[in-house]
N, C-alpha and C. Protein backbone atom coordinates (compact mmCIF):
# COMPACT_ATOMS: atom_id res chain seq x y z
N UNK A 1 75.99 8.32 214.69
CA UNK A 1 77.34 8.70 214.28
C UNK A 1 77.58 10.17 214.62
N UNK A 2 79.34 10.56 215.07
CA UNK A 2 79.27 11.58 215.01
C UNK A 2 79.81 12.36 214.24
N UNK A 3 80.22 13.60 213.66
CA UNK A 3 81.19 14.18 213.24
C UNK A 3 81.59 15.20 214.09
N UNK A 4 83.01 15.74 213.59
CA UNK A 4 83.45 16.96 214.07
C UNK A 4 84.11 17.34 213.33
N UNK A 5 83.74 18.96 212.71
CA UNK A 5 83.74 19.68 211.66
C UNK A 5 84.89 20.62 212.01
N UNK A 6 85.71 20.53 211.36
CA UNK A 6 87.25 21.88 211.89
C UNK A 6 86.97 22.91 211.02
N UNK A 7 87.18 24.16 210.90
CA UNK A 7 87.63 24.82 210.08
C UNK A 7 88.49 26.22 210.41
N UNK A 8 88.95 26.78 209.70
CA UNK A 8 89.69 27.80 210.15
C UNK A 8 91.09 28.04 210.49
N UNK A 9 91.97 26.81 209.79
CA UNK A 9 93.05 27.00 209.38
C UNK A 9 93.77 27.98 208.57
N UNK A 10 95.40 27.78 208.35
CA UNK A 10 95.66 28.69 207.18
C UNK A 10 97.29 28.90 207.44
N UNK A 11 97.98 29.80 206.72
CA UNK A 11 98.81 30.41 206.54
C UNK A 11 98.80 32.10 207.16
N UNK A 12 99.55 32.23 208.07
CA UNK A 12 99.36 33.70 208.81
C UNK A 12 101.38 33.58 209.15
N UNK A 13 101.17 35.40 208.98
CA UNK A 13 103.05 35.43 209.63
C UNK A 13 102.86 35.45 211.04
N UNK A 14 104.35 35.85 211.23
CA UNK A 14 104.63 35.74 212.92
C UNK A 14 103.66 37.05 213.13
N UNK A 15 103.34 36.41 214.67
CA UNK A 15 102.06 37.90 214.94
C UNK A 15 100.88 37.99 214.59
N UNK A 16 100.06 37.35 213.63
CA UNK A 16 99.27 37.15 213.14
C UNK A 16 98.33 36.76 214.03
N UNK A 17 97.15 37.03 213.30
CA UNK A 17 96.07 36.16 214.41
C UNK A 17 95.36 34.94 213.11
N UNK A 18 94.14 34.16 214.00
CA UNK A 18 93.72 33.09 213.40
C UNK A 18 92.34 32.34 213.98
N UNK A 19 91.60 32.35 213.40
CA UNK A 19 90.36 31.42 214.64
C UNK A 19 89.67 30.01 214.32
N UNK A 20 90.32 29.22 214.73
CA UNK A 20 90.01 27.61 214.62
C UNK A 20 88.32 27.40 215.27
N UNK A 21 87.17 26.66 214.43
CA UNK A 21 85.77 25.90 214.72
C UNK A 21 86.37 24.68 214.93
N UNK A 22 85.55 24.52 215.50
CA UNK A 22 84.97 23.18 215.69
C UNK A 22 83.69 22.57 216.13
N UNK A 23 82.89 22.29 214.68
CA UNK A 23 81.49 21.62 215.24
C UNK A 23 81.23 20.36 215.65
N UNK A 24 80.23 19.55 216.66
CA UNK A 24 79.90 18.54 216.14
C UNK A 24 78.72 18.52 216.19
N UNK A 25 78.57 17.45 215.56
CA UNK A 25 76.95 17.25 214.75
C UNK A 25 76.96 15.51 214.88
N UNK A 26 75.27 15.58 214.93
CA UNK A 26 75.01 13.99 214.74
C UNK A 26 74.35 13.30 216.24
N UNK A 27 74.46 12.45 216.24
CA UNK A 27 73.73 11.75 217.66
C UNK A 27 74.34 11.29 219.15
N UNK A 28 74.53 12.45 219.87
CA UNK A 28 75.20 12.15 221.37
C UNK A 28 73.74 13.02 222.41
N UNK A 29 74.61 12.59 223.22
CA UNK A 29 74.11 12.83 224.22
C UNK A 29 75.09 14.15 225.05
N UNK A 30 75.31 14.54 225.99
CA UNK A 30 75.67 15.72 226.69
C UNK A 30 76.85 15.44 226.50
N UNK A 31 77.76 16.65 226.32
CA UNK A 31 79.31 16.80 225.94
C UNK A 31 80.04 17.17 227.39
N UNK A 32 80.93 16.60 228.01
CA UNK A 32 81.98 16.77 229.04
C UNK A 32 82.79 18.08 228.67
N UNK A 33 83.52 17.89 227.47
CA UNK A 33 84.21 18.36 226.85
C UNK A 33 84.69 18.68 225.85
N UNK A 34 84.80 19.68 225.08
CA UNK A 34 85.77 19.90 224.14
C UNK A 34 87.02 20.70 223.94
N UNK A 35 88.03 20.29 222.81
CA UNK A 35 89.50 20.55 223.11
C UNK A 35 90.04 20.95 221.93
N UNK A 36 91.45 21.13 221.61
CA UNK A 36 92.16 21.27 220.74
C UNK A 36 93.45 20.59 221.20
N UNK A 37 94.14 19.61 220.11
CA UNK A 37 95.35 19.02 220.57
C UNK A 37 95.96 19.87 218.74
N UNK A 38 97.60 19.79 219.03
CA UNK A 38 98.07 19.72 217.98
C UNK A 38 99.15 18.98 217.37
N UNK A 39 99.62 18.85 216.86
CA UNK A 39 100.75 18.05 215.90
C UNK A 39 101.64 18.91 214.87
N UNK A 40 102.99 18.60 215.58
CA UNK A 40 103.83 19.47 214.72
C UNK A 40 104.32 18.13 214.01
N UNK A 41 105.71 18.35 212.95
CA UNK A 41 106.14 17.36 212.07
C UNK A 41 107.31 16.94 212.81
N UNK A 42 107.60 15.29 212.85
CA UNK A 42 108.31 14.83 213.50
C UNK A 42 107.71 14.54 215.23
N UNK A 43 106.97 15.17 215.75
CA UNK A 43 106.52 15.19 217.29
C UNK A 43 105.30 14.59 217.45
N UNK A 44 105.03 14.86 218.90
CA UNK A 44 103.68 13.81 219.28
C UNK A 44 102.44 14.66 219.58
N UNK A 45 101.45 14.45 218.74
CA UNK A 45 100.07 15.45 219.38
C UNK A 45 100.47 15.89 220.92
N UNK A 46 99.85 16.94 221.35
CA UNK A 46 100.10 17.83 222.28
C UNK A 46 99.08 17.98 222.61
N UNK A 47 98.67 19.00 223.72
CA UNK A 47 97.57 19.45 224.05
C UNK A 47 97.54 20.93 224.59
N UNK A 48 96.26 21.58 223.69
CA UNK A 48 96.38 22.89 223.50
C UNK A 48 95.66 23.16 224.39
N UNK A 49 94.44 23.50 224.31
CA UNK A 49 93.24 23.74 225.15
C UNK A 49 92.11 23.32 225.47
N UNK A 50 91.57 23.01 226.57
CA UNK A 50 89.73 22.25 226.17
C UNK A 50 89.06 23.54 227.25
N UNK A 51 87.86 23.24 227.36
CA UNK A 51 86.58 24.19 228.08
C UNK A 51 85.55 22.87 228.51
N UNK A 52 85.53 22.59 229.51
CA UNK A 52 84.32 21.65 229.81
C UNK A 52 82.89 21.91 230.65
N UNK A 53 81.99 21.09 230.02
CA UNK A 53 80.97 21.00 230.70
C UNK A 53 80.08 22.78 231.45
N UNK A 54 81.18 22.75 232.24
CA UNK A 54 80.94 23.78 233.62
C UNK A 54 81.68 24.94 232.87
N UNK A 55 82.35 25.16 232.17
CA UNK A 55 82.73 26.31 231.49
C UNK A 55 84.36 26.28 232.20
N UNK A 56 85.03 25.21 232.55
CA UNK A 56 86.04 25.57 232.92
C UNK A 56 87.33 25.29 231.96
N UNK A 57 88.39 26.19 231.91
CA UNK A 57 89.26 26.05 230.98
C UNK A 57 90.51 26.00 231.51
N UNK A 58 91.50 24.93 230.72
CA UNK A 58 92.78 24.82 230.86
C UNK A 58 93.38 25.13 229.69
N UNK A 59 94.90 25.87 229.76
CA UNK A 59 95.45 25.51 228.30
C UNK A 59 96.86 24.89 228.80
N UNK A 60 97.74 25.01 227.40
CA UNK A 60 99.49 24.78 227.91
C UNK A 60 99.59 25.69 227.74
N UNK A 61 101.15 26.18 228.90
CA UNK A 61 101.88 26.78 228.87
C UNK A 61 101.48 27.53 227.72
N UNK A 62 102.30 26.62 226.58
CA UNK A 62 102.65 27.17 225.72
C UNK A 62 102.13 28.15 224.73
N UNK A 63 100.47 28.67 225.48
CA UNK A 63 99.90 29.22 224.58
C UNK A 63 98.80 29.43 225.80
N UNK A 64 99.21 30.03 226.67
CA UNK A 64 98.35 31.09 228.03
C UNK A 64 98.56 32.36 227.61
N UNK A 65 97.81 32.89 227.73
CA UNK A 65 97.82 34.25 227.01
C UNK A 65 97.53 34.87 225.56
N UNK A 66 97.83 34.15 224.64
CA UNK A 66 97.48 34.01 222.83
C UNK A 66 96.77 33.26 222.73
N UNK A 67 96.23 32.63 223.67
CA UNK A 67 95.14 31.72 222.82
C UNK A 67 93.77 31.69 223.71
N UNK A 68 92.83 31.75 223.55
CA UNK A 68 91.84 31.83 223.64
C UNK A 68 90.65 30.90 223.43
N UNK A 69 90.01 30.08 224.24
CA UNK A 69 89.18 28.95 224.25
C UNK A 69 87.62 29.13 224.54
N UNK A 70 86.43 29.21 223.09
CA UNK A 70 85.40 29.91 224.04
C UNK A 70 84.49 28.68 223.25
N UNK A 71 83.18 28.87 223.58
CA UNK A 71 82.09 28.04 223.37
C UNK A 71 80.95 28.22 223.06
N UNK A 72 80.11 27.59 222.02
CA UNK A 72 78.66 28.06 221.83
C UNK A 72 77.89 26.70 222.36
N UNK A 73 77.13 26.57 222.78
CA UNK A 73 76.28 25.67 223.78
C UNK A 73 75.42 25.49 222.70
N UNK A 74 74.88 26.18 222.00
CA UNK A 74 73.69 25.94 221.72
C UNK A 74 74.28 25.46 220.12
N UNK A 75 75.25 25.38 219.67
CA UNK A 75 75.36 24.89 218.32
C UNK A 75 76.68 23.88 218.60
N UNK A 76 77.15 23.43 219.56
CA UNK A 76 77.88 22.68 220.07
C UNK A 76 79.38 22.56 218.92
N UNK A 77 79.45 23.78 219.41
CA UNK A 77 80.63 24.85 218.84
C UNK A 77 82.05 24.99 219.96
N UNK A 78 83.22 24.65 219.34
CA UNK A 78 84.55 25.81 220.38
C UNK A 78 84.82 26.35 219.07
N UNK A 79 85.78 27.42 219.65
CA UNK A 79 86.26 28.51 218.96
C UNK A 79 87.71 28.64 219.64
N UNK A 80 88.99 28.07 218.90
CA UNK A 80 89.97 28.73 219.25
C UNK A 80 90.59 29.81 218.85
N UNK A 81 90.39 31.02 219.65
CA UNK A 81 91.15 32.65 219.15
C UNK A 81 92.43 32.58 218.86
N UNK A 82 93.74 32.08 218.11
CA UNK A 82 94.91 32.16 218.14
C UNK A 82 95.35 33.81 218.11
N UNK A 83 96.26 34.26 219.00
CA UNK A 83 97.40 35.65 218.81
C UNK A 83 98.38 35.52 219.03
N UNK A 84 99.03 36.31 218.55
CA UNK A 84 100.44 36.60 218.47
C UNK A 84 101.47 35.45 218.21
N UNK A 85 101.17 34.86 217.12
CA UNK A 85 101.98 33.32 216.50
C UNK A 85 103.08 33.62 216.27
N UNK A 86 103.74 32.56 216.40
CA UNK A 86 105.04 31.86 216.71
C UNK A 86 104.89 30.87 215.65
N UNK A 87 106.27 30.92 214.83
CA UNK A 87 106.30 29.40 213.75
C UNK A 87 106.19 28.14 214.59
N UNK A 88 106.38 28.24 215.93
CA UNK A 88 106.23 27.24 216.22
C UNK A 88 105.45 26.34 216.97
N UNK A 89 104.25 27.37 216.50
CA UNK A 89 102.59 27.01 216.61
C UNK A 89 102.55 26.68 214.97
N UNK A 90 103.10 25.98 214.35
CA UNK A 90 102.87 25.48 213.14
C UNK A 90 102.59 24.16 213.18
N UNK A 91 101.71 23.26 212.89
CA UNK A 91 100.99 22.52 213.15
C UNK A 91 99.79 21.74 212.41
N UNK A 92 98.77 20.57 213.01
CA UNK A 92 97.83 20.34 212.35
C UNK A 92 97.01 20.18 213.52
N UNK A 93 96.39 20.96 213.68
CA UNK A 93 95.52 21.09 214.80
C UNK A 93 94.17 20.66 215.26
N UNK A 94 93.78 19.69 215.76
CA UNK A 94 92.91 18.81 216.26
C UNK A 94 91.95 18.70 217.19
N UNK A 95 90.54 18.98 216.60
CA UNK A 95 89.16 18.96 217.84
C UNK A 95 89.08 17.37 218.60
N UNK A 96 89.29 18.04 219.61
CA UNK A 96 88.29 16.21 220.08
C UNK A 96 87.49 16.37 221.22
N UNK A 97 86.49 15.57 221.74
CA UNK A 97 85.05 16.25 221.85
C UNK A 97 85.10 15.23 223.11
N UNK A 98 84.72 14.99 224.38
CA UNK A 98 84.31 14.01 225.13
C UNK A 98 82.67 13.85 225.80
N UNK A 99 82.18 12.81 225.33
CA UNK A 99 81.01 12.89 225.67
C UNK A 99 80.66 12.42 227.17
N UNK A 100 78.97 12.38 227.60
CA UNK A 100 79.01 11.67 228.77
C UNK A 100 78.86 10.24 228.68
N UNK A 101 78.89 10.00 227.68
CA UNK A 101 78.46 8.42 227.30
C UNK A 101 80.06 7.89 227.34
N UNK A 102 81.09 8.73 227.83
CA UNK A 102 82.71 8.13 227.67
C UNK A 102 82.82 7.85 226.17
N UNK A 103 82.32 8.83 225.28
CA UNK A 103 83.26 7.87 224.02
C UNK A 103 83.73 9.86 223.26
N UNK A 104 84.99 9.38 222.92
CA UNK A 104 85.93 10.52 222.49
C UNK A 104 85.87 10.46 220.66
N UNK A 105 85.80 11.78 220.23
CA UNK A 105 85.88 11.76 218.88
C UNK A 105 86.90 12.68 218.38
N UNK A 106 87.70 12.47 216.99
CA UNK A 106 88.33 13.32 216.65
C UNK A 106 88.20 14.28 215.90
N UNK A 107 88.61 15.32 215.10
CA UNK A 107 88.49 15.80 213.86
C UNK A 107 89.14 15.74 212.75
N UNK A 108 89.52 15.50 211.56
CA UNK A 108 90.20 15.54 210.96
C UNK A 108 91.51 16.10 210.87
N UNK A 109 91.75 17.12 211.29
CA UNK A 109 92.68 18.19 211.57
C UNK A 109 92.49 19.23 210.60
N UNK A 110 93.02 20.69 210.94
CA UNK A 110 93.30 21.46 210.05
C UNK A 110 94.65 22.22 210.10
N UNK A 111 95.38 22.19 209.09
CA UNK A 111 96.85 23.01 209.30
C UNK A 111 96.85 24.21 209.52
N UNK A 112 97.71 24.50 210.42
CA UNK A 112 97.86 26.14 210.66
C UNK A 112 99.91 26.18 210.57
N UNK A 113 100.11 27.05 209.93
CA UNK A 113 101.35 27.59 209.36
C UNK A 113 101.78 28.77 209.65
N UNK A 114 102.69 28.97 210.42
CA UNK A 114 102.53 30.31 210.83
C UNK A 114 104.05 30.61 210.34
N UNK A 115 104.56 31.54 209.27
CA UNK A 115 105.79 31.77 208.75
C UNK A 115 106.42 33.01 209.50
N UNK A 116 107.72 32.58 209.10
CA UNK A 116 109.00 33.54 210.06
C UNK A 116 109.28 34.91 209.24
């Protein structure tokens, strides 16, 4: 089984900074990838950022430059750096992990709120 551990949500104003974990733990084999998707209210998960395998990173648009995607290898860790927020990076924000075995996991989510 696996898990994936979020933490590092919260309440921050506009401008603010913020830094989203994500562990997983438990029994896989080599990780492809890991990511961050998010979910605002009313809309459809999105996709924020992942870092794979080879260390390569994509984000959206919407968050090139403020956001920040890094990795610990050895504790099979990301770290999203959030800056300079926007309410409308308000959200519930979501690890998901791709292994080489093809099977995808989620995280629970954690809310991030970023007020005007």
């Amino acid at each position: 089984q696996v898990q994936l551990v979020e933490s590092g949500g919260g309440l921050v104003q506009t401008g603010g900074s913020l830094r989203l974990s994500c562990a997983a733990s438990g029994s896989f084999g080599r990780i492809n990838a890991m990511g961050w998707y998010r979910q605002a209210p009313g809309k459809q998960r999105e996709f924020v950022a992942r870092i794979t395998s080879d260390n390569r990173l994509s984000y959206a648009d919407s968050v090139k430059g403020r956001f920040t995607l890094s990795r610990d290898n050895a504790n099979n860790t990301v770290y999203l750096q959030m800056g300079s927020l926007k309410p409308e990076d308000t959200a519930v924000y979501y690890c998901n992990t791709f292994f080489s075995d093809n099977r995808l996991y989620w995280g629970q989510g954690t809310q991030v709120t970023v007020s005007s």
